[in-house]
PDB file of N, CA and C in Angstrom:
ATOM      1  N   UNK A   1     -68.157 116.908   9.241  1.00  0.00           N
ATOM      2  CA  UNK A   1     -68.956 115.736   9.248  1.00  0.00           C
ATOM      3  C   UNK A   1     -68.169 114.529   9.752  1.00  0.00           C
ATOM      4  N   UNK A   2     -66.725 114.325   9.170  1.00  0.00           N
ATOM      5  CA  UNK A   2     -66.063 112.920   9.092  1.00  0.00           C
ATOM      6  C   UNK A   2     -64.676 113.547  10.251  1.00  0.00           C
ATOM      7  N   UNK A   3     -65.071 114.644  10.800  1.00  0.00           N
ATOM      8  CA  UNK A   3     -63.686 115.293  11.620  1.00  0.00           C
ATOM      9  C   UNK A   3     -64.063 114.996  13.352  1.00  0.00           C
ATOM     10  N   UNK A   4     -63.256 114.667  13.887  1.00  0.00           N
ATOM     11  CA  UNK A   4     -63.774 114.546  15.245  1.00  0.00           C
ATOM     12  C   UNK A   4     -63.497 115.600  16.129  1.00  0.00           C
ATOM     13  N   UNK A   5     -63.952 115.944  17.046  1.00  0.00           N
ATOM     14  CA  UNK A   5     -63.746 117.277  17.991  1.00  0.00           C
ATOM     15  C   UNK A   5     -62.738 116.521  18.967  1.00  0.00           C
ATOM     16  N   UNK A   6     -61.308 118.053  18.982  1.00  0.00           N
ATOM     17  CA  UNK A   6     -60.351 117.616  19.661  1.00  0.00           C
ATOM     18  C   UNK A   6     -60.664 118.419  20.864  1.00  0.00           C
ATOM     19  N   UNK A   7     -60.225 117.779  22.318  1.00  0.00           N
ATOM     20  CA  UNK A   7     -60.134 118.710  23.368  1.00  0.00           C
ATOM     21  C   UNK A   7     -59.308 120.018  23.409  1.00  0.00           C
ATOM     22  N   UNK A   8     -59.670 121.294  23.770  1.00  0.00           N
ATOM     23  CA  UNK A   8     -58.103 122.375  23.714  1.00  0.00           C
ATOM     24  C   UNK A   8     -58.263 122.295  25.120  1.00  0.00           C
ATOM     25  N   UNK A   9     -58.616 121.966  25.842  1.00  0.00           N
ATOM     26  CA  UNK A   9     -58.340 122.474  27.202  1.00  0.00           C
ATOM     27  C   UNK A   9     -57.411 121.795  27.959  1.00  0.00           C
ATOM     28  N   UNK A  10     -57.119 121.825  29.026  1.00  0.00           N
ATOM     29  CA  UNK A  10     -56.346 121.068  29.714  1.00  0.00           C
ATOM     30  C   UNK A  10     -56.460 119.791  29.955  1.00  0.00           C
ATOM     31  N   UNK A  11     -55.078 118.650  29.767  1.00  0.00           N
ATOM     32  CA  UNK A  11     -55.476 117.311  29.910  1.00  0.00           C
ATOM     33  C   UNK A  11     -55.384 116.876  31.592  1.00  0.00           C
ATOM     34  N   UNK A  12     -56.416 116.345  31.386  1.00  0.00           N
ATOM     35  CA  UNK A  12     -55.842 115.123  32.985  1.00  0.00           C
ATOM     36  C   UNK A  12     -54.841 114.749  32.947  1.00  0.00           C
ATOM     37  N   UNK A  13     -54.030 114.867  34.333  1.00  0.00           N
ATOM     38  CA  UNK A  13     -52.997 113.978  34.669  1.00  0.00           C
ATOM     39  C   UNK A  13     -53.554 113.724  35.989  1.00  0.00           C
ATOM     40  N   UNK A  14     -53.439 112.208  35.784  1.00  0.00           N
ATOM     41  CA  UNK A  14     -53.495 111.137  36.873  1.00  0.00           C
ATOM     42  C   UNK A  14     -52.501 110.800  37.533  1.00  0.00           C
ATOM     43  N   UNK A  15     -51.361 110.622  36.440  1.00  0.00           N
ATOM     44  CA  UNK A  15     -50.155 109.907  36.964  1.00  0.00           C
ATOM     45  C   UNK A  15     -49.475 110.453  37.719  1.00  0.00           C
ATOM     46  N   UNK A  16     -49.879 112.266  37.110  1.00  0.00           N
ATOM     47  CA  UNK A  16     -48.672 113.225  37.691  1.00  0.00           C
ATOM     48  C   UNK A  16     -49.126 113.417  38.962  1.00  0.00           C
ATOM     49  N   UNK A  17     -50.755 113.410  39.741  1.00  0.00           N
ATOM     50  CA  UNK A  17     -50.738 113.883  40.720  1.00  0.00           C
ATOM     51  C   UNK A  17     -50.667 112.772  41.624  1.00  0.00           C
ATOM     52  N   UNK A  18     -50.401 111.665  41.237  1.00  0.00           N
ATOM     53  CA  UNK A  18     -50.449 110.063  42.142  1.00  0.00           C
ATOM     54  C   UNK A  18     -48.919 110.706  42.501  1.00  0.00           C
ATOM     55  N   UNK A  19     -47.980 110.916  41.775  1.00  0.00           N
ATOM     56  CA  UNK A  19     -46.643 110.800  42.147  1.00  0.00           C
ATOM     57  C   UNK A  19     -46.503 111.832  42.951  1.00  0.00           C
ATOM     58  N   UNK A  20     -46.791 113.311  42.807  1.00  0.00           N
ATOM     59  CA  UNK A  20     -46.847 114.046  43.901  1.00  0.00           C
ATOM     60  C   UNK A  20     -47.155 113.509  45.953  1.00  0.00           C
ATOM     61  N   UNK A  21     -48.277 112.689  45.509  1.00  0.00           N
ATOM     62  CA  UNK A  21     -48.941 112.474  46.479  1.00  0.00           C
ATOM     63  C   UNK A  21     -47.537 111.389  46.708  1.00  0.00           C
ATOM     64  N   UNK A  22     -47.106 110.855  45.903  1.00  0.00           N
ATOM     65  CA  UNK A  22     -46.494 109.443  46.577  1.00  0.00           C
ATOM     66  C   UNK A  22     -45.063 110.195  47.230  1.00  0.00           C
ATOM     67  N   UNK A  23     -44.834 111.346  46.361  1.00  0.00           N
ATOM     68  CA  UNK A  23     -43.619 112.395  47.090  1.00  0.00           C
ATOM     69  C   UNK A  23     -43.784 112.405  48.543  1.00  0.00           C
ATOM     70  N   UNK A  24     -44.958 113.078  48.646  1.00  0.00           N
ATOM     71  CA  UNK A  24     -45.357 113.644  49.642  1.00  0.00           C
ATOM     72  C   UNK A  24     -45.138 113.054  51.109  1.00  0.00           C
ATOM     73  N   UNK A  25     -45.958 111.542  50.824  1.00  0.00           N
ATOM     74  CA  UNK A  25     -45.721 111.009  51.526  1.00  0.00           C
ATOM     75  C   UNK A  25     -44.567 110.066  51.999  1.00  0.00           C
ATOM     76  N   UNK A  26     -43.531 109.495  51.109  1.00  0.00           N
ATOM     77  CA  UNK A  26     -42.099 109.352  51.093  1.00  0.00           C
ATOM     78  C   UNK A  26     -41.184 110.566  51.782  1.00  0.00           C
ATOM     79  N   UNK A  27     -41.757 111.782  51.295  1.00  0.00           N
ATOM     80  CA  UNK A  27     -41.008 112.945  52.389  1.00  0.00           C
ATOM     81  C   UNK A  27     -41.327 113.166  53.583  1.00  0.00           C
ATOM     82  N   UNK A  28     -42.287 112.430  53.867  1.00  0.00           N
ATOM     83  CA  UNK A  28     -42.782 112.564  55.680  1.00  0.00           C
ATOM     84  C   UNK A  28     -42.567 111.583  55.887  1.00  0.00           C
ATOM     85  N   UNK A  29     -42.354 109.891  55.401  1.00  0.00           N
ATOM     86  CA  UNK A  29     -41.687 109.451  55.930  1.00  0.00           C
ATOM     87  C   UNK A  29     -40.136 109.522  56.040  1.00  0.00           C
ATOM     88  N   UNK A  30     -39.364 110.311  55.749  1.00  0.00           N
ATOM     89  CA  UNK A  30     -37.966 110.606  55.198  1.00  0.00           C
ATOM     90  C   UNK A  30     -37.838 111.729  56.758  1.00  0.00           C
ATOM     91  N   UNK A  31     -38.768 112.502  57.089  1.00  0.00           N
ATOM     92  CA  UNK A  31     -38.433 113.477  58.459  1.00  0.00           C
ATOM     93  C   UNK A  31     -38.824 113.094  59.378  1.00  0.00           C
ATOM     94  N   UNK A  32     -39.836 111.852  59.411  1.00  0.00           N
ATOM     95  CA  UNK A  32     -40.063 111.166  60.939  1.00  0.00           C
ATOM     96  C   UNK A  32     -39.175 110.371  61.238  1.00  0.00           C
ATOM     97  N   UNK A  33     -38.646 110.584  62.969  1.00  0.00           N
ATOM     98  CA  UNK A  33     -37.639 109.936  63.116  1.00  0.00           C
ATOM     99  C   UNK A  33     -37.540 108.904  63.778  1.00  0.00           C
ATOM    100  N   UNK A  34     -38.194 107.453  63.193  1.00  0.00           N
ATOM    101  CA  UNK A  34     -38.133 106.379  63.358  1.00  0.00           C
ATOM    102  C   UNK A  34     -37.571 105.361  62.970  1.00  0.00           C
ATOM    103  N   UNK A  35     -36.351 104.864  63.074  1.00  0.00           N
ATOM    104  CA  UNK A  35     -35.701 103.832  62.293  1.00  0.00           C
ATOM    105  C   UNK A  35     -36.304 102.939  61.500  1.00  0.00           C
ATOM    106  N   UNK A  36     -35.992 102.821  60.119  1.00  0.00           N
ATOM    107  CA  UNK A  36     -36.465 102.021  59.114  1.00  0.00           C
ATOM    108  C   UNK A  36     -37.511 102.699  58.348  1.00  0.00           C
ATOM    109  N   UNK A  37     -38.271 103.370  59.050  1.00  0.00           N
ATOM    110  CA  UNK A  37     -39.342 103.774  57.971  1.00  0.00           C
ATOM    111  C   UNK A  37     -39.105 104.543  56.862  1.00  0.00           C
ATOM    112  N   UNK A  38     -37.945 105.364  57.081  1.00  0.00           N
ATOM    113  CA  UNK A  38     -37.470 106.394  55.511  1.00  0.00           C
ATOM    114  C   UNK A  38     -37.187 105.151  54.362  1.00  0.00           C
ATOM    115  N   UNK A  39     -35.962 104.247  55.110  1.00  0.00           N
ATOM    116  CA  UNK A  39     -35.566 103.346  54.434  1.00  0.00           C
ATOM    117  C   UNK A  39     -36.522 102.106  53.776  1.00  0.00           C
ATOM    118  N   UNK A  40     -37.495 101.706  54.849  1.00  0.00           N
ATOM    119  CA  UNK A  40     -38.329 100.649  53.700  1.00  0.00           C
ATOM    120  C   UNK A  40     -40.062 101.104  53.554  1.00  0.00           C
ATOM    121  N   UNK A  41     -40.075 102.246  53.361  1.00  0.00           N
ATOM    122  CA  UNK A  41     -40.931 102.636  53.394  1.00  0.00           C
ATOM    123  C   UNK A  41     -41.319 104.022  52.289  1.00  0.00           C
ATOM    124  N   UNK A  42     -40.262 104.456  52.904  1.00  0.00           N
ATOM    125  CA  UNK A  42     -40.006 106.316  52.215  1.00  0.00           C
ATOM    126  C   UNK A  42     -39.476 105.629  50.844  1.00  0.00           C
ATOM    127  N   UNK A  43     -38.007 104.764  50.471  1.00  0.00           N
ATOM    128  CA  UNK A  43     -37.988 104.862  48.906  1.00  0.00           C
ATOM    129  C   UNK A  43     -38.862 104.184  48.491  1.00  0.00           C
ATOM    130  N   UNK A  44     -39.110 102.471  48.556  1.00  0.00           N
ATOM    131  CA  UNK A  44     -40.078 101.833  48.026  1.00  0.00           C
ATOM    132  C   UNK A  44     -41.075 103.182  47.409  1.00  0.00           C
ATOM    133  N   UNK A  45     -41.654 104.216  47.961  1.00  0.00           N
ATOM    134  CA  UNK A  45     -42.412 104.907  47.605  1.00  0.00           C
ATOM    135  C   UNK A  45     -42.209 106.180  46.519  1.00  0.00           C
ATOM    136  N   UNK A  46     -40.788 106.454  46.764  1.00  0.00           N
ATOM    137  CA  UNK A  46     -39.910 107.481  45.695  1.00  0.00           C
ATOM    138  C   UNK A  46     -39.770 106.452  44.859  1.00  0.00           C
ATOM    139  N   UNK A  47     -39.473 105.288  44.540  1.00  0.00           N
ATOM    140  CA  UNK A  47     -39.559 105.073  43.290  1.00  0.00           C
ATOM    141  C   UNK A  47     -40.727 104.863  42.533  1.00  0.00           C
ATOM    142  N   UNK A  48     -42.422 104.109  43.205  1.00  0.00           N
ATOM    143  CA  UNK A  48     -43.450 104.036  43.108  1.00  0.00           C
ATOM    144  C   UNK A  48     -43.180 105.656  41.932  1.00  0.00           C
ATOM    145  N   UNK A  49     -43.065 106.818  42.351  1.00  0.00           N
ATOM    146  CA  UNK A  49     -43.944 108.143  41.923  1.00  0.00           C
ATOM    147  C   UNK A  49     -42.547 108.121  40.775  1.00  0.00           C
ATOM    148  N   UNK A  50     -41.402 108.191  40.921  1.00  0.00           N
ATOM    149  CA  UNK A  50     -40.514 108.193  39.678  1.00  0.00           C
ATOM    150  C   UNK A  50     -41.223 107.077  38.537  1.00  0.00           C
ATOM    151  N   UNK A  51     -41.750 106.117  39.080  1.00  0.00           N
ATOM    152  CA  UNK A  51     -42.219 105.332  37.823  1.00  0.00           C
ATOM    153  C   UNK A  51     -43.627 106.198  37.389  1.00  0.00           C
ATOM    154  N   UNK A  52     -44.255 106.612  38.148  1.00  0.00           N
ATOM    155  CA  UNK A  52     -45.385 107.365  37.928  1.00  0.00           C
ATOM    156  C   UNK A  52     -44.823 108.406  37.005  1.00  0.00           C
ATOM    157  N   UNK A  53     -43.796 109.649  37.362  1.00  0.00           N
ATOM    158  CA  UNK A  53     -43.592 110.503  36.735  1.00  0.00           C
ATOM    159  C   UNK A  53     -43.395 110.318  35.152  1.00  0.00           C
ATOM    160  N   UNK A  54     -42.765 108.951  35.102  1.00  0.00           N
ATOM    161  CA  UNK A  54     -42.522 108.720  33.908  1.00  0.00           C
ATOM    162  C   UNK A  54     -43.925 108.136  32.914  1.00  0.00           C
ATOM    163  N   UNK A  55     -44.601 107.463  33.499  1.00  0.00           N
ATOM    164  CA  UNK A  55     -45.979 107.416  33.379  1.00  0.00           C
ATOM    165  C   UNK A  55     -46.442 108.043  32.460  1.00  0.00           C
ATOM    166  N   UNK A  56     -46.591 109.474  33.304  1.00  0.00           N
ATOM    167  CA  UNK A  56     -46.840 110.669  32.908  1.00  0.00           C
ATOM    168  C   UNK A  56     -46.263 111.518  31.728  1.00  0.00           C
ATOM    169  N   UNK A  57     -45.120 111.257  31.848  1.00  0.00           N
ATOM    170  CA  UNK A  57     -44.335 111.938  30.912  1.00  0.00           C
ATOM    171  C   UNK A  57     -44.590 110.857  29.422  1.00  0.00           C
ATOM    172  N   UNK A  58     -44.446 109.869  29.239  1.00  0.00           N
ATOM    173  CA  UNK A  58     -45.259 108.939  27.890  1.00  0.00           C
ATOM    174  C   UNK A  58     -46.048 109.554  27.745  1.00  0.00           C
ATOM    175  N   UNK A  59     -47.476 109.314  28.631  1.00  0.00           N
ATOM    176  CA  UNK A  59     -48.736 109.648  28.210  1.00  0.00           C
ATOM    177  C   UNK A  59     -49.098 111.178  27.738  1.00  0.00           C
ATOM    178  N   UNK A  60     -48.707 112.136  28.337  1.00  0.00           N
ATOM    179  CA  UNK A  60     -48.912 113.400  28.061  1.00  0.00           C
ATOM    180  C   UNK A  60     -47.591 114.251  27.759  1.00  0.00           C
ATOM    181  N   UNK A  61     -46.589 113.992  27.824  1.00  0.00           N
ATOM    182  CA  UNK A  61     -45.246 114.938  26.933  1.00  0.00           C
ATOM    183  C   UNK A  61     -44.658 114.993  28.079  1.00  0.00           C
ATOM    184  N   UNK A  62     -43.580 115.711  27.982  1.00  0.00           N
ATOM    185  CA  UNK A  62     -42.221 115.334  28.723  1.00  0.00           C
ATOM    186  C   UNK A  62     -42.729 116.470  29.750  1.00  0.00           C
ATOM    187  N   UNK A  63     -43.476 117.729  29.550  1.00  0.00           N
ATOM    188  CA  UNK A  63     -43.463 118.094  30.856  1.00  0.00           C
ATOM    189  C   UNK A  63     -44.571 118.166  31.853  1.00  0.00           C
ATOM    190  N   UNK A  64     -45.299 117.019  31.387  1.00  0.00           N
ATOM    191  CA  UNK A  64     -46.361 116.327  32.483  1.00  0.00           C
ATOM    192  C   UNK A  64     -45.757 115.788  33.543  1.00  0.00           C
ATOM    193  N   UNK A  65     -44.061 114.942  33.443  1.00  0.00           N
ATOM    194  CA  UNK A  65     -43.987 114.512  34.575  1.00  0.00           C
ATOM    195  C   UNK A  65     -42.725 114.851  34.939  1.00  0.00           C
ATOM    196  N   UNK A  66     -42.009 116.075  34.859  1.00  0.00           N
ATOM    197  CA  UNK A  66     -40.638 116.140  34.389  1.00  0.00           C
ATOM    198  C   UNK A  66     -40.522 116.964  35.647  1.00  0.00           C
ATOM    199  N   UNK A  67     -41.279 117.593  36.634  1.00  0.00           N
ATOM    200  CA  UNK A  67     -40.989 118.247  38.070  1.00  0.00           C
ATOM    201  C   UNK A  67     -40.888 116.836  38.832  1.00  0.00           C
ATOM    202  N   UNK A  68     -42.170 116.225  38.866  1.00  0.00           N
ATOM    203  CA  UNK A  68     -42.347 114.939  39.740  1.00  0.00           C
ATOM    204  C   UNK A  68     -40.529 114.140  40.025  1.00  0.00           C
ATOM    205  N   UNK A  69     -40.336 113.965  38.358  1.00  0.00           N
ATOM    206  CA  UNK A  69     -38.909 113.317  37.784  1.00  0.00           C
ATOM    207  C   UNK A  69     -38.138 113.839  38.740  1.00  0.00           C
ATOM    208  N   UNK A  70     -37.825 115.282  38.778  1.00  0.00           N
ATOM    209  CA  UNK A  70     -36.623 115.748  39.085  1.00  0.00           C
ATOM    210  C   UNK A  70     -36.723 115.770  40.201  1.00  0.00           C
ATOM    211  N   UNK A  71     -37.897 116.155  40.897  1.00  0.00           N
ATOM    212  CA  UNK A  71     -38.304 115.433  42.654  1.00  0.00           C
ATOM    213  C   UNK A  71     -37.692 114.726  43.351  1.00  0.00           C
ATOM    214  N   UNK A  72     -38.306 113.902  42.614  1.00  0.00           N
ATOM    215  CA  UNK A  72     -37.672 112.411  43.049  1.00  0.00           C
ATOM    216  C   UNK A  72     -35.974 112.109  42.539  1.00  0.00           C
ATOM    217  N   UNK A  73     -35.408 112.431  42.165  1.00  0.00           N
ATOM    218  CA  UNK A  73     -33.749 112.084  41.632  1.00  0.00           C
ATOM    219  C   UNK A  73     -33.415 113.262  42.220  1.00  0.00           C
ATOM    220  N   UNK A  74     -33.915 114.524  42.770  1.00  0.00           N
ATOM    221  CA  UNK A  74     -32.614 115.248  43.203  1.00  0.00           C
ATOM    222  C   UNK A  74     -33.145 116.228  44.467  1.00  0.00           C
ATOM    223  N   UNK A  75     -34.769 116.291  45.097  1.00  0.00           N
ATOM    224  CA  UNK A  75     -35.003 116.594  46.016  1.00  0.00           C
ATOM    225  C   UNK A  75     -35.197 115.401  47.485  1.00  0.00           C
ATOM    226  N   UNK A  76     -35.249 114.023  46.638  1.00  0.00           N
ATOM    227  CA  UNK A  76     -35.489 112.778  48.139  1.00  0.00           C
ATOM    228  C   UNK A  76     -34.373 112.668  48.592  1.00  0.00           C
ATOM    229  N   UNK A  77     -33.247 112.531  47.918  1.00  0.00           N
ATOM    230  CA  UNK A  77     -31.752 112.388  48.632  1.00  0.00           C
ATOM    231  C   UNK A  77     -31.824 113.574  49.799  1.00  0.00           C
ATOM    232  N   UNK A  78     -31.687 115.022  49.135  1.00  0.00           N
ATOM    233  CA  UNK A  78     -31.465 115.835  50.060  1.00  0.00           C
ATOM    234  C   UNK A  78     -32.841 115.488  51.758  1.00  0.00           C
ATOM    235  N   UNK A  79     -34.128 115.536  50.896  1.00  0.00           N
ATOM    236  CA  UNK A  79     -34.999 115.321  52.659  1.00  0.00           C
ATOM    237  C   UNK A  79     -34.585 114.028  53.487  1.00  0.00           C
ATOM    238  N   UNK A  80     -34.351 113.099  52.707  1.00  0.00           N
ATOM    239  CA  UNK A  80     -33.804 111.793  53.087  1.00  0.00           C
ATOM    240  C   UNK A  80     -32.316 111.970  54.196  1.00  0.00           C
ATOM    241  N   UNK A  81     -31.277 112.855  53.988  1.00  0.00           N
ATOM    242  CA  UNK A  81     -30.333 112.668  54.629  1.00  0.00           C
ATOM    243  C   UNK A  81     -30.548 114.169  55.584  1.00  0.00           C
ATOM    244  N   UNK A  82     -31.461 114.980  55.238  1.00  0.00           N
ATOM    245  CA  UNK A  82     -32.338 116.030  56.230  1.00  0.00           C
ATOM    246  C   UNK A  82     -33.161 115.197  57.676  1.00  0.00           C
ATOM    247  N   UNK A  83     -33.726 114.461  57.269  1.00  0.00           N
ATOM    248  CA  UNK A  83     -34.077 113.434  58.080  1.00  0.00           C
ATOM    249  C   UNK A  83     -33.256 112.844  58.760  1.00  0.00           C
ATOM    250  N   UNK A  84     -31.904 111.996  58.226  1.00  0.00           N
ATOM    251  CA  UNK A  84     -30.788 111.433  59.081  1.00  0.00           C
ATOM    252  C   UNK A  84     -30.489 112.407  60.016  1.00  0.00           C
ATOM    253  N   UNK A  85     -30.403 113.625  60.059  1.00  0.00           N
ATOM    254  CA  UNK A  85     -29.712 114.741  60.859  1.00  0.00           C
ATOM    255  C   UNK A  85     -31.339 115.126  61.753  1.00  0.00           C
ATOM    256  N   UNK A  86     -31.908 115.130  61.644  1.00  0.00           N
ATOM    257  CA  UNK A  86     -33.095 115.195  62.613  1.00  0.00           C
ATOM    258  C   UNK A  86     -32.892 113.800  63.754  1.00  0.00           C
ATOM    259  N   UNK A  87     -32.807 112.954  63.130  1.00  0.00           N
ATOM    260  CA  UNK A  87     -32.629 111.669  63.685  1.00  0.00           C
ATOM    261  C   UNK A  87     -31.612 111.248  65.008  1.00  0.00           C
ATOM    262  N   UNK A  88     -30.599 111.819  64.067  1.00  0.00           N
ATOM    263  CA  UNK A  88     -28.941 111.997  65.005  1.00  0.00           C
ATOM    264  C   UNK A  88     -29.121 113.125  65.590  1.00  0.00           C
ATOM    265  N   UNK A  89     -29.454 114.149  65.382  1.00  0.00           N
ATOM    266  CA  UNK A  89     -29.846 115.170  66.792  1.00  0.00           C
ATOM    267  C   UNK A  89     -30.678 114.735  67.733  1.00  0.00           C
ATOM    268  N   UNK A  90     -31.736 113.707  67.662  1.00  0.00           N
ATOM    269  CA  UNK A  90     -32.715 113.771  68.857  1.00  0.00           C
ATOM    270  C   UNK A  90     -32.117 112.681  69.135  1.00  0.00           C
ATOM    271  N   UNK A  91     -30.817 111.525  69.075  1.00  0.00           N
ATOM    272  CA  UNK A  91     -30.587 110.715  69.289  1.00  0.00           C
ATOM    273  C   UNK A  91     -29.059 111.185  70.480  1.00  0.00           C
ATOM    274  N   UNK A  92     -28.467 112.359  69.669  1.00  0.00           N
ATOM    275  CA  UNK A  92     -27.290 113.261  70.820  1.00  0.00           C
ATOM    276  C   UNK A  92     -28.152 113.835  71.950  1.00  0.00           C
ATOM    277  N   UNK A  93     -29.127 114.345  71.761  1.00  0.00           N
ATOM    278  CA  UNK A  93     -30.342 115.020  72.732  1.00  0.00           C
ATOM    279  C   UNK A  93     -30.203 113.657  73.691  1.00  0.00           C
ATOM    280  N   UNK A  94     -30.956 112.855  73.537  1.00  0.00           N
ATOM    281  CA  UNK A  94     -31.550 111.773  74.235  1.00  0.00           C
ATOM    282  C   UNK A  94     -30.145 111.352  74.937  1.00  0.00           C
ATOM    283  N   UNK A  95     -29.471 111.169  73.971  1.00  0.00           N
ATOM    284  CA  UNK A  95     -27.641 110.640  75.060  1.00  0.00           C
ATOM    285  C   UNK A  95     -27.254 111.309  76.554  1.00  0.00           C
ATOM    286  N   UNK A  96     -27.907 113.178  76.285  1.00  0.00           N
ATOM    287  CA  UNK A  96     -27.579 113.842  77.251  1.00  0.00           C
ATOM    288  C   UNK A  96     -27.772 114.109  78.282  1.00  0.00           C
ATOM    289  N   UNK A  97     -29.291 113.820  78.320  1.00  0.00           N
ATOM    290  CA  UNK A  97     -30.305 113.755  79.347  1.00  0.00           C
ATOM    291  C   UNK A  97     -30.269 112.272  80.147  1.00  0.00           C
TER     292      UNK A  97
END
């Protein structure tokens, strides 16, 4: 009578899939090779989804946002300087020709 009905099913996450998306797109800007855009463009946006992840991780438990987290702190460095080397190859390319 005085008990309220709890959800069992799966919760929404909002936060978690904003930060994915904000990955996503921080990692394509991180492999296009245009000067500046990884840099004011690509992090401004890795940190956007790290604040998201954490978001996430308050609102729904630590492992709502705890891939997003680790994403962002230990997979953007690596596409980020994956990108520098895309960059500096089509830049030795271009020297040769």
């Amino acid at each position: 009578m005085g008990i309220a009905a709890t959800e069992t099913g799966p919760q929404d996450n909002p936060a978690g899939r904003a930060a994915w998306i904000c990955l996503a797109i921080a990692w394509a800007t991180f492999i296009i090779p245009f000067p500046g855009l990884g840099l004011f463009l690509g992090w401004p946006l890795n940190l956007v989804a790290f604040i998201l992840a954490i978001v996430a991780m308050s609102r729904l438990g630590a492992n709502a946002g705890l891939w997003q987290l680790l994403a962002s702190l230990l997979v953007s460095p690596f596409v980020y300087f994956l990108g520098l080397v895309v960059f500096a190859g089509l830049l030795g390319a271009a020297g040769q020709s």
